[in-house]
Structure formats: structure tokens, C-alpha cells
N, C-alpha and C. Protein backbone atom coordinates (compact mmCIF):
# COMPACT_ATOMS: atom_id res chain seq x y z
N UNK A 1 -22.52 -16.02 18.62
CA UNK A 1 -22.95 -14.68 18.97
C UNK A 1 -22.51 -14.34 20.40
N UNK A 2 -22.55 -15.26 21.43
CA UNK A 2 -22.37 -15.25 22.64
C UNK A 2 -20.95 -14.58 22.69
N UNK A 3 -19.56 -15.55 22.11
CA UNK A 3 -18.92 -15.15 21.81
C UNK A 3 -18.18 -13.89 21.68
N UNK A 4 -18.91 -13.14 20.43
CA UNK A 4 -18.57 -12.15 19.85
C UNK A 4 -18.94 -11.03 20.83
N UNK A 5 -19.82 -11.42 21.82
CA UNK A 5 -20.60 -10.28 22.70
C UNK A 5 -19.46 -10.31 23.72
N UNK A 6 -19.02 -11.19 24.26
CA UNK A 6 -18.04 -11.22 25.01
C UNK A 6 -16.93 -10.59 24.77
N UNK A 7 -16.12 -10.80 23.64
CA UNK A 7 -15.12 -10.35 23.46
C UNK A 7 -15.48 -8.26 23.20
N UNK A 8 -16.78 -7.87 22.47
CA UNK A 8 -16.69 -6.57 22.53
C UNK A 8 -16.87 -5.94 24.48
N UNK A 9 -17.40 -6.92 25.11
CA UNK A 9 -17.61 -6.30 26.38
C UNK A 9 -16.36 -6.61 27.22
N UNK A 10 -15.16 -7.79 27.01
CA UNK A 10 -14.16 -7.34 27.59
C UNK A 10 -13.14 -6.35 26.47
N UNK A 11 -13.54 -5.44 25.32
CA UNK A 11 -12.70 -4.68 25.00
C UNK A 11 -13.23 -3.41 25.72
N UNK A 12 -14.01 -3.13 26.21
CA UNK A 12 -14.48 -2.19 26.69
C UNK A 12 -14.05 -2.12 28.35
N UNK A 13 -14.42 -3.33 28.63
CA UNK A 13 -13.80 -3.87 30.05
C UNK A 13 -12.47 -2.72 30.18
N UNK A 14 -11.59 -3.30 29.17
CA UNK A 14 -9.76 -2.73 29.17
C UNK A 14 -10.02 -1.39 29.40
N UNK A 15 -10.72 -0.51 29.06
CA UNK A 15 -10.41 0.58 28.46
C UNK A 15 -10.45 1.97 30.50
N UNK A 16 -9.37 2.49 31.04
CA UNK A 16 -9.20 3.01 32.26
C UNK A 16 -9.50 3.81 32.05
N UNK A 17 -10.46 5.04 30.75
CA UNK A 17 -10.72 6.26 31.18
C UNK A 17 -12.10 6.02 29.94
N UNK A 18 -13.11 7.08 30.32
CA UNK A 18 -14.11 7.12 29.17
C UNK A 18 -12.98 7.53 27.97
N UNK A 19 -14.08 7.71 27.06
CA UNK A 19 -13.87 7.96 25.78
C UNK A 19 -14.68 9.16 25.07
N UNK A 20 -14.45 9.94 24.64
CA UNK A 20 -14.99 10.91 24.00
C UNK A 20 -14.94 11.53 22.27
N UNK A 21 -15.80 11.57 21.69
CA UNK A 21 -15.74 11.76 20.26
C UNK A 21 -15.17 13.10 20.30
N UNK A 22 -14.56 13.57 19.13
CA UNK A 22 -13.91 14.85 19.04
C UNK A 22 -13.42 15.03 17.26
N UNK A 23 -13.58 16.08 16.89
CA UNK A 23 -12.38 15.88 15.40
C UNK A 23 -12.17 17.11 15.41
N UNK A 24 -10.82 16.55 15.42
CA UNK A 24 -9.78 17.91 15.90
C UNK A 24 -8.65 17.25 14.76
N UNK A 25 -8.35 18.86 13.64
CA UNK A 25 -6.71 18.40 13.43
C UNK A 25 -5.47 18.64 14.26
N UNK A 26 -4.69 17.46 14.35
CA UNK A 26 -3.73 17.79 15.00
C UNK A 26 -1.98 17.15 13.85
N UNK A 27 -1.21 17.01 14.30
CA UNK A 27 -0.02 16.79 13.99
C UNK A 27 0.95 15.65 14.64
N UNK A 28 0.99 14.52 13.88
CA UNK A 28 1.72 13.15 14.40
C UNK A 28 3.40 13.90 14.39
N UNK A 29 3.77 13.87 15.29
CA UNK A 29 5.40 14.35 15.05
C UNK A 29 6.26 12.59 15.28
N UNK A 30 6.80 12.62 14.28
CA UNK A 30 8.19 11.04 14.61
C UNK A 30 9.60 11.59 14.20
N UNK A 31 10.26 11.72 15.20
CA UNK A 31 11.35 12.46 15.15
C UNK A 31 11.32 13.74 14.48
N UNK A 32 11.86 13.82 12.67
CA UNK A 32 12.10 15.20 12.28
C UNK A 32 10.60 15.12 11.21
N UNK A 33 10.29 14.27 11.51
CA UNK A 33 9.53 14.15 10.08
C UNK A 33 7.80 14.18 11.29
N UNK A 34 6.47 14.89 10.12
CA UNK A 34 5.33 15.69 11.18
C UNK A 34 4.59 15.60 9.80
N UNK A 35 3.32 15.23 10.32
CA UNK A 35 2.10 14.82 9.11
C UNK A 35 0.73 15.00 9.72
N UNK A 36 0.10 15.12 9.24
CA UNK A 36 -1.66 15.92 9.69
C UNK A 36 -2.06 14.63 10.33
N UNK A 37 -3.30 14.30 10.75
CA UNK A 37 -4.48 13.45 11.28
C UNK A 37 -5.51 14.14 11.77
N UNK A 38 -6.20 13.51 12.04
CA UNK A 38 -7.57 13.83 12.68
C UNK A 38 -7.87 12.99 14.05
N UNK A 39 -7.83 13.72 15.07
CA UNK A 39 -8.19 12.97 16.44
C UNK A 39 -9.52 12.67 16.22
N UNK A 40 -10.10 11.55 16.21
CA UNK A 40 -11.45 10.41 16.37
C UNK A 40 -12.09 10.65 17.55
N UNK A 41 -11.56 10.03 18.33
CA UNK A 41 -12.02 10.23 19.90
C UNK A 41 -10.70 10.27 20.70
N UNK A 42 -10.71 10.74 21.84
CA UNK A 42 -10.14 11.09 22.96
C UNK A 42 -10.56 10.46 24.30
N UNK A 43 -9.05 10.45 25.15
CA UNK A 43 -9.35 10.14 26.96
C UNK A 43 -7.98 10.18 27.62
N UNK A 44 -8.21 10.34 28.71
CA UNK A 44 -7.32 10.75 28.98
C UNK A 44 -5.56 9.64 29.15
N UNK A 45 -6.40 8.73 28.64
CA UNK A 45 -5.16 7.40 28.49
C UNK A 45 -4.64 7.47 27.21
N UNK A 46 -5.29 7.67 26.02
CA UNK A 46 -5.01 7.31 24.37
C UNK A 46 -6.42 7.90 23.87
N UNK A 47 -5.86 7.79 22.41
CA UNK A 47 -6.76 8.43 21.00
C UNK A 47 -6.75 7.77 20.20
N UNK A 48 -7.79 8.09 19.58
CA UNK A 48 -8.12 7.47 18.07
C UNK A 48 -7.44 8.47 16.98
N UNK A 49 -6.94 7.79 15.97
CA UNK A 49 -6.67 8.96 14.87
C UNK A 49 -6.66 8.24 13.66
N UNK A 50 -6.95 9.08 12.92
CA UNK A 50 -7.23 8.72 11.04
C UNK A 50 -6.06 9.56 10.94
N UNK A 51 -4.99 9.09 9.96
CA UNK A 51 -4.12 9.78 8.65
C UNK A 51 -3.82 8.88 8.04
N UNK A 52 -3.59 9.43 6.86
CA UNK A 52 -2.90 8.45 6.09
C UNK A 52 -1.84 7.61 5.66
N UNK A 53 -1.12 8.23 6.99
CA UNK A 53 0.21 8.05 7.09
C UNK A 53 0.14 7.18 8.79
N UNK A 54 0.35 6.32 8.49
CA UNK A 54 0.52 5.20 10.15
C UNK A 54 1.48 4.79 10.25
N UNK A 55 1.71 5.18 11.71
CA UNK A 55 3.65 4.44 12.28
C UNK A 55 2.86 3.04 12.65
N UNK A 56 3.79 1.98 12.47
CA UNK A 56 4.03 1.18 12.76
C UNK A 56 3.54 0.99 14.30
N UNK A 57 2.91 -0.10 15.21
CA UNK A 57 2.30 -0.66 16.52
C UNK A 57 4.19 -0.47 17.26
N UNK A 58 4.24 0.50 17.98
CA UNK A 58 5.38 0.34 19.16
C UNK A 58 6.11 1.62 18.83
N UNK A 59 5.80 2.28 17.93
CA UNK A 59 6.36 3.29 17.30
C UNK A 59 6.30 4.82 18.65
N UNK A 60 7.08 5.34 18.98
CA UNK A 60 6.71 6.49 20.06
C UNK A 60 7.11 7.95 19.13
N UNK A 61 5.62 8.48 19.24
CA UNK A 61 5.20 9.88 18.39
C UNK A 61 4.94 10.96 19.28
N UNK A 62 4.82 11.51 18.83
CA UNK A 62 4.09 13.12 19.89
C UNK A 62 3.55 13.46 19.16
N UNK A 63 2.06 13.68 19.96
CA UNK A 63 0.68 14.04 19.13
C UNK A 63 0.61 15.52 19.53
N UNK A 64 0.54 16.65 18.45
CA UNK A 64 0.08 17.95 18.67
C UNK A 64 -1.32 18.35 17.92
N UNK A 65 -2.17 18.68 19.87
CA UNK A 65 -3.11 18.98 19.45
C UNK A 65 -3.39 20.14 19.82
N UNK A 66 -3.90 21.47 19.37
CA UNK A 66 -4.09 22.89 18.81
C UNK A 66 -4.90 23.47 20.59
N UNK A 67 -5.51 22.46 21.67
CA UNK A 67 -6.30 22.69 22.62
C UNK A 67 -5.64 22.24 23.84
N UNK A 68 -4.70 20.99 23.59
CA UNK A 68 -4.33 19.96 24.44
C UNK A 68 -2.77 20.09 24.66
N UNK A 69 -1.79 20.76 23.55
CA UNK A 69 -0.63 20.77 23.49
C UNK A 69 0.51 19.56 22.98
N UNK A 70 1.16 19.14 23.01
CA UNK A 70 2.23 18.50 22.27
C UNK A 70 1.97 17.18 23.79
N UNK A 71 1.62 15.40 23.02
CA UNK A 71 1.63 14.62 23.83
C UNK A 71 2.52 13.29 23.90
N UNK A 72 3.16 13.05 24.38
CA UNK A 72 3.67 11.69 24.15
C UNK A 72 3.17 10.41 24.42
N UNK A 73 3.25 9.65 23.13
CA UNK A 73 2.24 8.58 23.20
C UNK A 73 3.15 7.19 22.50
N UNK A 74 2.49 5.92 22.57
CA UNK A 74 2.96 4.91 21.68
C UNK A 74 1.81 4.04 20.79
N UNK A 75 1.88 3.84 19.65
CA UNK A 75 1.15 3.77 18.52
C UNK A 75 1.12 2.09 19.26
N UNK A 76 -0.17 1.92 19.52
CA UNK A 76 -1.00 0.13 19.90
C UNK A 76 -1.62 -0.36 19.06
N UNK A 77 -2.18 0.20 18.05
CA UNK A 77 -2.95 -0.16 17.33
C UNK A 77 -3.32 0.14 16.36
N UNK A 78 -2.77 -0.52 15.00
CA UNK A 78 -3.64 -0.28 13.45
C UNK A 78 -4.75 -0.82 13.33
N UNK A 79 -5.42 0.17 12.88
CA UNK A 79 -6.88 -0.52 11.98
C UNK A 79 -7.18 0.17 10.91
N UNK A 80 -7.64 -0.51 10.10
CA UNK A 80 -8.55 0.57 8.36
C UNK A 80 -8.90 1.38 8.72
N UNK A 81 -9.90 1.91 9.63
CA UNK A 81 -10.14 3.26 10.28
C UNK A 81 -9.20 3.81 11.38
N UNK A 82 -7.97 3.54 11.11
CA UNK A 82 -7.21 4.43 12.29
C UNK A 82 -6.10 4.07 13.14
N UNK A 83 -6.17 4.09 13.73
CA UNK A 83 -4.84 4.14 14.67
C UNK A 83 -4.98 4.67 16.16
N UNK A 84 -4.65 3.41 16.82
CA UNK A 84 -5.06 3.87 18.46
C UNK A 84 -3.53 3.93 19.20
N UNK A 85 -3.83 5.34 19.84
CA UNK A 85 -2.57 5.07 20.58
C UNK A 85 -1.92 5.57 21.94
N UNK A 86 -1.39 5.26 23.13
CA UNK A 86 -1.38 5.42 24.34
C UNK A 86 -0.87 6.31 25.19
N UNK A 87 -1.23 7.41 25.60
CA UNK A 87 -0.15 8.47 25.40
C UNK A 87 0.70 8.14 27.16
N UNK A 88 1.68 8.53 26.87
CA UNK A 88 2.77 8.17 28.05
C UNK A 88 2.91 9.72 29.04
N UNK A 89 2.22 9.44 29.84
CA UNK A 89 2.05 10.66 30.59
C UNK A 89 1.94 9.96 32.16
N UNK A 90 2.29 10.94 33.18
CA UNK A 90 2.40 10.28 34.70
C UNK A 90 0.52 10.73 35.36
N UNK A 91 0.49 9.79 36.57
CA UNK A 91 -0.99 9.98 36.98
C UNK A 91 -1.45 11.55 37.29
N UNK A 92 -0.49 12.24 37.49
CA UNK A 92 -0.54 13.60 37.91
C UNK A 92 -0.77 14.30 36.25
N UNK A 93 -0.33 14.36 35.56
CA UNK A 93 -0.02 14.54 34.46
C UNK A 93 -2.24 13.74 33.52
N UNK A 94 -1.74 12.65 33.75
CA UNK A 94 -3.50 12.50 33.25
C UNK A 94 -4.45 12.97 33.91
N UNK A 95 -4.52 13.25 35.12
CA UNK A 95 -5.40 12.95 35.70
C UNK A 95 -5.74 15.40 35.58
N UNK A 96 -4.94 15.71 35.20
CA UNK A 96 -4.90 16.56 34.65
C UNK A 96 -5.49 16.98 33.19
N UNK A 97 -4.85 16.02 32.85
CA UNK A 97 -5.69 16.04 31.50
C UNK A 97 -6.95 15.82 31.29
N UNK A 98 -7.55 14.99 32.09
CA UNK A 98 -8.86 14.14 32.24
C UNK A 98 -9.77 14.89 32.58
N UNK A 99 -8.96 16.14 33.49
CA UNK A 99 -10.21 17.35 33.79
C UNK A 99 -10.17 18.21 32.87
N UNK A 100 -9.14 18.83 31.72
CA UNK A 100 -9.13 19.84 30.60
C UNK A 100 -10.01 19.07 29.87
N UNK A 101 -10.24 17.65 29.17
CA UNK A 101 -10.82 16.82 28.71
C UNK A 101 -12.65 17.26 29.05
N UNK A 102 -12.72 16.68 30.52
CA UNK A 102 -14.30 17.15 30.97
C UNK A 102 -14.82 18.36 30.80
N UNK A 103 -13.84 19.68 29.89
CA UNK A 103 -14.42 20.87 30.22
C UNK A 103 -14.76 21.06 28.79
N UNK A 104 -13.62 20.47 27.74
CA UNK A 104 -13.56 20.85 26.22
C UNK A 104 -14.67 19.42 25.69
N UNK A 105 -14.94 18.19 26.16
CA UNK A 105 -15.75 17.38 25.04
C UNK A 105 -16.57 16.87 25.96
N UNK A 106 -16.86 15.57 25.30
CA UNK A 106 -18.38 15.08 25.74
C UNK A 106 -18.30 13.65 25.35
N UNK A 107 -18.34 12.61 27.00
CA UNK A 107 -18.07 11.42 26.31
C UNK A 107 -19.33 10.94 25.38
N UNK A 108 -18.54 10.40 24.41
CA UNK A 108 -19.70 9.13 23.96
C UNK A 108 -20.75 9.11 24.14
N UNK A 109 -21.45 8.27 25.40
CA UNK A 109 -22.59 8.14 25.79
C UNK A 109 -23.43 9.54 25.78
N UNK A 110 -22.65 10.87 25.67
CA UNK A 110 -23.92 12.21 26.55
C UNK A 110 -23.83 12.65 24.25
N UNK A 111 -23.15 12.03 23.54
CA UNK A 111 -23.59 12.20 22.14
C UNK A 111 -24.62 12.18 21.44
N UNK A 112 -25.29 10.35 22.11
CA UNK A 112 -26.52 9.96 21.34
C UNK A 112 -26.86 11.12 21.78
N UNK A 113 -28.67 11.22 20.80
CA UNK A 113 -30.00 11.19 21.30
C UNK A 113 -30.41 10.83 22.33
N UNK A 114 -31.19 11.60 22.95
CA UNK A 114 -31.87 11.20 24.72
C UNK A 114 -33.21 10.50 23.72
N UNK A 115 -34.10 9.81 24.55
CA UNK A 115 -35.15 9.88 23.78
C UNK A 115 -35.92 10.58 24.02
N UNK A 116 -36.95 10.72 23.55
CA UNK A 116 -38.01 12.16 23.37
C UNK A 116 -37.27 13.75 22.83
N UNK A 117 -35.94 13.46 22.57
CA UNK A 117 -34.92 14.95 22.39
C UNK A 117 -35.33 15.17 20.89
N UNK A 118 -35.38 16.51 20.61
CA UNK A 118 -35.53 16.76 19.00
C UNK A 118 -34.12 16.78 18.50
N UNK A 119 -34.10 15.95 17.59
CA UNK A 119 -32.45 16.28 16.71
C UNK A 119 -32.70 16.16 15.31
């Protein structure tokens, strides 16, 4: 158990920007060829996305999203639920994003329930 606690608290460790839930459709573009998904969560480093259609881990896509605009990213990660992936943008460039981000969602943590909150 110890273990397993470890390894989820250094995946979290990795991670250089919050994270924010969102579902938004957007559009995987790989070269000429462009297929739907659903952005999962968001930050200003990488996204989560569900389609059914997954490039390959190293694969470089441009994610179009309808709020955020056309992004360039590289596909890190398959999983059964999704696909994580890193978008290639300069610090000026994220750190930009990171504030359009703080205005349009809501990380994670401000999602739950507060306690005593009616939901």
C-alpha cells in the first residue's frame, strides 16, 4: 500500500501546472487527416482526451479547441480512458495560456463539494 501511495504522489509530484476538468469538443488534427475528442481536463502544459481514434505515444497533433484555438502538442500517453498529451508551446506562449485557462475553468480541487455546501 505504502508503495502504491508513493508512486500516485510522485505522479502528481511531475505534473508543472494544475489541472482542470473541462469537456469541451475539440478536433485532433495529424497532418491531412482530423477526428473529434473530448478534452477531459486541461493545463496549461497538456490535456486529457477521450476519442476513439489514438495516435500512437510520440505522435505530434494539433489540438483544436473552439475557446483556446489550434495547439501543438505530442501524444505521452495512452490509456483505456484516454490519451494524455503535451502541448509544445514557449513559456511566453503558456504562461499565457495559463491565464485564458484561470478565467474559462476551474481546477480540480475548487470542483469537489466544500463541506456543509448544498449540491
Amino acid at each position: 500500500m505504502a508503495n502504491y501511495v508513493k508512486k500516485i504522489t510522485q505522479r502528481f509530484d511531475q505534473r508543472r501546472n494544475p489541472r482542470s476538468a473541462i469537456t469541451e469538443i475539440a478536433r485532433i488534427v495529424v497532418g491531412q487527416d482530423r477526428f473529434s475528442c473530448v478534452v477531459i481536463d486541461i493545463s496549461a502544459s497538456g490535456a486529457k482526451l477521450w476519442s476513439r481514434l489514438i495516435p500512437q505515444i510520440g505522435t505530434l497533433i494539433h489540438l483544436d479547441i473552439s475557446n483556446f484555438g489550434v495547439i501543438p502538442a505530442t501524444v505521452i500517453r495512452r490509456q483505456p480512458d484516454g490519451v494524455g498529451v503535451e502541448f509544445r508551446i514557449g513559456d511566453a506562449d503558456r504562461q499565457a495560456f495559463a491565464e485564458r485557462l484561470a478565467v474559462i475553468v476551474r481546477p480540480h480541487d475548487e470542483l469537489a463539494p466544500q463541506p456543509g455546501s448544498r449540491h
